[in-house]
N, C-alpha and C. Protein backbone atom coordinates (compact mmCIF):
# COMPACT_ATOMS: atom_id res chain seq x y z
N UNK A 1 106.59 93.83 84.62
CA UNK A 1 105.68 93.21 85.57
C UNK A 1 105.39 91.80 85.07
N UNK A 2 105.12 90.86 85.87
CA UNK A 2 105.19 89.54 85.64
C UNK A 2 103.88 88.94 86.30
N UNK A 3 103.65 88.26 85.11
CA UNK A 3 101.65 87.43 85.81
C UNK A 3 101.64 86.34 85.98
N UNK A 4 101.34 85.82 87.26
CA UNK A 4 101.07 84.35 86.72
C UNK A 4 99.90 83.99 87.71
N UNK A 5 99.44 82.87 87.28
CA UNK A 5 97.86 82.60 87.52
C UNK A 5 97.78 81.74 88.81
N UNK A 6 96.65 81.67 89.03
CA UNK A 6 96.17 80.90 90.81
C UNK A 6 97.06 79.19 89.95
N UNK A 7 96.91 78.89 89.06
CA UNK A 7 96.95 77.51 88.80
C UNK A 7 98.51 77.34 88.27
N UNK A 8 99.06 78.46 87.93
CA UNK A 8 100.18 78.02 87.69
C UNK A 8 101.22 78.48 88.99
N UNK A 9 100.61 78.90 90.00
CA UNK A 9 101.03 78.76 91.40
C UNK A 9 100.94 77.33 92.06
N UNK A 10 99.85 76.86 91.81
CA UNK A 10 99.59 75.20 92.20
C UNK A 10 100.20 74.21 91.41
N UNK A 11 100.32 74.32 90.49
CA UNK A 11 100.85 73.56 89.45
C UNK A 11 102.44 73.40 89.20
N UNK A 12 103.18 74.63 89.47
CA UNK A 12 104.49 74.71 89.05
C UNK A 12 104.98 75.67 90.06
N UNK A 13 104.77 75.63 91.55
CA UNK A 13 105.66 76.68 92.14
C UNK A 13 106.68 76.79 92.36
N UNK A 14 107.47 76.20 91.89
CA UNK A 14 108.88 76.16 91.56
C UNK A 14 109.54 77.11 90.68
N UNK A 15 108.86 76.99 89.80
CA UNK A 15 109.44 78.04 88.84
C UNK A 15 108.52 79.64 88.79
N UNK A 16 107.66 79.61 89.63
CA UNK A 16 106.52 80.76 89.91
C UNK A 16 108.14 81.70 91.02
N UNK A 17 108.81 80.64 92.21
CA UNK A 17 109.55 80.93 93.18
C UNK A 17 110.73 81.74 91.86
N UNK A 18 111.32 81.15 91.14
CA UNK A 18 112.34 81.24 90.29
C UNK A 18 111.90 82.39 90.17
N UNK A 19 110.76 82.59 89.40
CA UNK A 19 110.41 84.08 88.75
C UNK A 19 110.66 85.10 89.57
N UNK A 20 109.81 85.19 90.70
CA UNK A 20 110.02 85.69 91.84
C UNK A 20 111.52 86.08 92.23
N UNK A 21 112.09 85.40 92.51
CA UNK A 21 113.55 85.56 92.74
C UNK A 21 114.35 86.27 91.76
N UNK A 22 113.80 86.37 90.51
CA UNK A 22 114.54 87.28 89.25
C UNK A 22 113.71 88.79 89.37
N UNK A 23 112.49 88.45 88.93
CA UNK A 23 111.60 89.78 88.96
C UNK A 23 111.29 91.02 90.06
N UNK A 24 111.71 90.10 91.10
CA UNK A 24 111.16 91.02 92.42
C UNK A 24 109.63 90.93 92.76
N UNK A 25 108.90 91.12 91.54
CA UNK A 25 107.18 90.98 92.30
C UNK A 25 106.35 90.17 91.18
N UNK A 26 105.41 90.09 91.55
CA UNK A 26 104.68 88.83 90.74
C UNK A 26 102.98 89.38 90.86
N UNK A 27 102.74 89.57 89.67
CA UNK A 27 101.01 89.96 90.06
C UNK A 27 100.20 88.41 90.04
N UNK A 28 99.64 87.76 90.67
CA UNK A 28 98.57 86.49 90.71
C UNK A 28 97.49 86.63 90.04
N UNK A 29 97.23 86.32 89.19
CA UNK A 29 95.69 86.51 88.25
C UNK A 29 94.73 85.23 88.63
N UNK A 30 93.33 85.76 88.94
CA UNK A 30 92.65 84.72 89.42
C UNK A 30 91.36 85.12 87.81
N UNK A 31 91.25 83.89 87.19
CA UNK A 31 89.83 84.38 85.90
C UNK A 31 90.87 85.02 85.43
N UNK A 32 91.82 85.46 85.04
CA UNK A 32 92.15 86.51 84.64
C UNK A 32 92.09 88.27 84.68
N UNK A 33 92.10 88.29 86.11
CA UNK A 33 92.46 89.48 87.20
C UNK A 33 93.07 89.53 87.92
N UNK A 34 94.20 90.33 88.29
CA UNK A 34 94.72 90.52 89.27
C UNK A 34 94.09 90.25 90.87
N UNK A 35 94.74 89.55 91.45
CA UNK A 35 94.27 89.42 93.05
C UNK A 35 94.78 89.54 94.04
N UNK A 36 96.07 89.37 93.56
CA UNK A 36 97.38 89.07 94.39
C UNK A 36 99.01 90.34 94.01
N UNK A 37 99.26 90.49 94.66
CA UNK A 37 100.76 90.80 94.46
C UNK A 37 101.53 89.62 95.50
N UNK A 38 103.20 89.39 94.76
CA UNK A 38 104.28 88.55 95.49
C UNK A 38 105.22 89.62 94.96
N UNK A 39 106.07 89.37 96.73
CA UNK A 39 107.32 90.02 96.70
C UNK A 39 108.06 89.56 97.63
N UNK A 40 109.24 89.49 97.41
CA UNK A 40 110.07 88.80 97.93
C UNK A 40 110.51 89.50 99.11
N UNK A 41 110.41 88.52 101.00
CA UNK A 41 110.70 89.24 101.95
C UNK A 41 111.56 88.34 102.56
N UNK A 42 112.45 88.50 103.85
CA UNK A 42 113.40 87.80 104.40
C UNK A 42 113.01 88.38 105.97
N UNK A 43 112.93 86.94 106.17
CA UNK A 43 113.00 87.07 108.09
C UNK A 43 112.99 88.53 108.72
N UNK A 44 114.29 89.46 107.99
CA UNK A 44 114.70 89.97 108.72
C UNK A 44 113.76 91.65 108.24
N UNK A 45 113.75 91.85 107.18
CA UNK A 45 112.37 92.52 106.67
C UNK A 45 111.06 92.48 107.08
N UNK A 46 110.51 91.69 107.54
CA UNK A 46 109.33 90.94 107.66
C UNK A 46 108.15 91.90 108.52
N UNK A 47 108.86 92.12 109.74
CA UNK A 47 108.04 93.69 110.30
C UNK A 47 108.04 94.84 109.54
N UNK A 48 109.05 95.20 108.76
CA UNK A 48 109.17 96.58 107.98
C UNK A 48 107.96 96.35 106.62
N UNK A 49 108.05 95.45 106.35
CA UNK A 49 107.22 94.92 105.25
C UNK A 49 105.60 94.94 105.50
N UNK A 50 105.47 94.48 106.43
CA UNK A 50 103.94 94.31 106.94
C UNK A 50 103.52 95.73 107.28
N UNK A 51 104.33 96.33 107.60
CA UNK A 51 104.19 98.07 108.28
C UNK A 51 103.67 98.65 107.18
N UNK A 52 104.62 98.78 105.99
CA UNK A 52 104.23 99.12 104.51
C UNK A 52 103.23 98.76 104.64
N UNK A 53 103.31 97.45 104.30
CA UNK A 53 101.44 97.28 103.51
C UNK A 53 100.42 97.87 104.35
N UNK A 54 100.38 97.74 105.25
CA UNK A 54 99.11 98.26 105.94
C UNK A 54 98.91 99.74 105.82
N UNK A 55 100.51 100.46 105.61
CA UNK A 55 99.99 102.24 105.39
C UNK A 55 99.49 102.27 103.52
N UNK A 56 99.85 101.33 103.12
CA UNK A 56 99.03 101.44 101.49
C UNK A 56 97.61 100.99 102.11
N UNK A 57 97.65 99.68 102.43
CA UNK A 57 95.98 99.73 102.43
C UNK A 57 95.05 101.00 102.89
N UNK A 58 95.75 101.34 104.72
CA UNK A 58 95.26 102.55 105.02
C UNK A 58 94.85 103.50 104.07
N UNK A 59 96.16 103.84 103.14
CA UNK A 59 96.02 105.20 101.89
C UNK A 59 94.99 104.61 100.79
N UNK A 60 94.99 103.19 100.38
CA UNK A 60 93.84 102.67 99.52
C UNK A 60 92.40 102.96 100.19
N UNK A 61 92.20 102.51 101.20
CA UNK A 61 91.07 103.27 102.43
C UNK A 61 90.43 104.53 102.33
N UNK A 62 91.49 105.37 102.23
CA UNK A 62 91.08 106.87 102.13
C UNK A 62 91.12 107.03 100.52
N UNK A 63 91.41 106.95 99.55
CA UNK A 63 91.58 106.61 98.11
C UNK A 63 89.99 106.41 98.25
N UNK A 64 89.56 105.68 98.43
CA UNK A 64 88.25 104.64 97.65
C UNK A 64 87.36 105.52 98.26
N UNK A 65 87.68 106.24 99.96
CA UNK A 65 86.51 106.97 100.58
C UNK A 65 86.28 108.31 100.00
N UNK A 66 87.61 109.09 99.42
CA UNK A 66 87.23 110.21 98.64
C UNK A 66 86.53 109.83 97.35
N UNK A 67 87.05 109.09 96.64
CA UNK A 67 86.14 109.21 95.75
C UNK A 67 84.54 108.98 95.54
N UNK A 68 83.98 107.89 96.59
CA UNK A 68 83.12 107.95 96.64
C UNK A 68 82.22 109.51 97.37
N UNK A 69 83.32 109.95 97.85
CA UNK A 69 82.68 111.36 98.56
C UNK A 69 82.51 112.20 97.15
N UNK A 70 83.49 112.43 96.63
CA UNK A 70 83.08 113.03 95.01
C UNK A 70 82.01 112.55 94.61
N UNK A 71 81.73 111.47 94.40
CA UNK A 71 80.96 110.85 93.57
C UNK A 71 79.35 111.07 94.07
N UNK A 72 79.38 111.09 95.66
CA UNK A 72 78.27 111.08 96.23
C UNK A 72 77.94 113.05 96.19
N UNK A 73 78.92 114.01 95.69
CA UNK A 73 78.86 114.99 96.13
C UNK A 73 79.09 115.65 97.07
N UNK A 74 79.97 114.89 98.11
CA UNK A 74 80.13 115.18 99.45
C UNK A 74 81.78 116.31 99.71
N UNK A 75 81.92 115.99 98.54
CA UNK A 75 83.33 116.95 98.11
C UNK A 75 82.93 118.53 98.23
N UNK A 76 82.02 118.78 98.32
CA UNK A 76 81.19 120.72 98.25
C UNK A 76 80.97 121.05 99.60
N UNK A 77 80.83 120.12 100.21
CA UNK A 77 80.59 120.83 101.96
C UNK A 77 81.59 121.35 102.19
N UNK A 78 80.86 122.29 103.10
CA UNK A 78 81.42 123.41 103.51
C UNK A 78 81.66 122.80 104.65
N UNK A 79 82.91 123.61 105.74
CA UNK A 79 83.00 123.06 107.08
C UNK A 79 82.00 123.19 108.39
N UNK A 80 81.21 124.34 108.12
CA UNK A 80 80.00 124.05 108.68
C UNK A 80 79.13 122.91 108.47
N UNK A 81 79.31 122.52 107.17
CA UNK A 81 78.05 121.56 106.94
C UNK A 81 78.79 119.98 107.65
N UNK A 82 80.10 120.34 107.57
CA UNK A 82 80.16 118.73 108.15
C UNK A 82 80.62 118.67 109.44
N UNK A 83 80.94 119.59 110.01
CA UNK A 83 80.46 119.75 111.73
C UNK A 83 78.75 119.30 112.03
N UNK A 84 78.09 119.77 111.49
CA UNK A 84 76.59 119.76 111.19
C UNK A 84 76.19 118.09 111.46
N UNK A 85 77.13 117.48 110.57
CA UNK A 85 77.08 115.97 109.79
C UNK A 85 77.31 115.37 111.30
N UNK A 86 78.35 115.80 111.64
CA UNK A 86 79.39 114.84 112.44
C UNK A 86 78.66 115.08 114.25
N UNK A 87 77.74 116.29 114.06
CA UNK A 87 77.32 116.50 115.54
C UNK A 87 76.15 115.48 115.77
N UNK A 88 75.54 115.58 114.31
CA UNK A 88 74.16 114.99 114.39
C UNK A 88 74.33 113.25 114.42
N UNK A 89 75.61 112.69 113.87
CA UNK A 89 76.00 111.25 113.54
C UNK A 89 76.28 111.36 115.16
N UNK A 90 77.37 111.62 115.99
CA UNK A 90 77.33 111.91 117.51
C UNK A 90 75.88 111.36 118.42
N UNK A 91 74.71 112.56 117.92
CA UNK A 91 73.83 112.46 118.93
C UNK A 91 72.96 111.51 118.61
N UNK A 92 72.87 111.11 116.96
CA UNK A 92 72.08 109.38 117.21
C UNK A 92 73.33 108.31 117.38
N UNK A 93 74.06 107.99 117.87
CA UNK A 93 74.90 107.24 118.32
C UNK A 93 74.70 107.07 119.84
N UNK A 94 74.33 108.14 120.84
CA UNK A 94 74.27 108.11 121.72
C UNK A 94 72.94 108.09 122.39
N UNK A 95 71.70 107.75 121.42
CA UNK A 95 70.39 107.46 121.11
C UNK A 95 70.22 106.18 121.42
């Protein structure tokens, strides 16, 4: 895996592109964190590519919502209890 920073994207993208073109993906560190992924796409990829990402984000989506359901305890309901949840979220919505 290969890092390179917000500034040495501004500074030298030339050889950030080079890397890219050898490595396949590029993590972007902003402060020194990850912020970014680069990967190399072509015209003709370009819909298939965007499709991907959005079913990871989707799956990152549900990722971040279970765990906070663990975390909150919400992992123990029973299916009554979240019919319960979901009738009562329903009827103040329509409040």
């Amino acid at each position: 895996m290969e890092f390179v920073t917000v500034r040495d994207l501004r500074t030298r993208p030339k050889s950030v592109w080079e890397t890219l073109d050898r490595k396949k993906e590029i993590i972007v560190t902003n402060n020194g964190k990850p912020s970014a992924l680069m990967l190399p796409i072509s015209e003709d990829d370009l819909e298939d590519v965007l499709s991907m990402v959005r079913q990871v984000n989707a799956q990152r989506a549900v990722s971040r919502m279970q765990r906070a359901a663990v975390r909150a305890g919400l992992d123990t309901m029973t299916l009554d209890e979240i019919n319960t949840e979901i009738a009562e979220a329903r009827k103040a919505a329509r409040s």
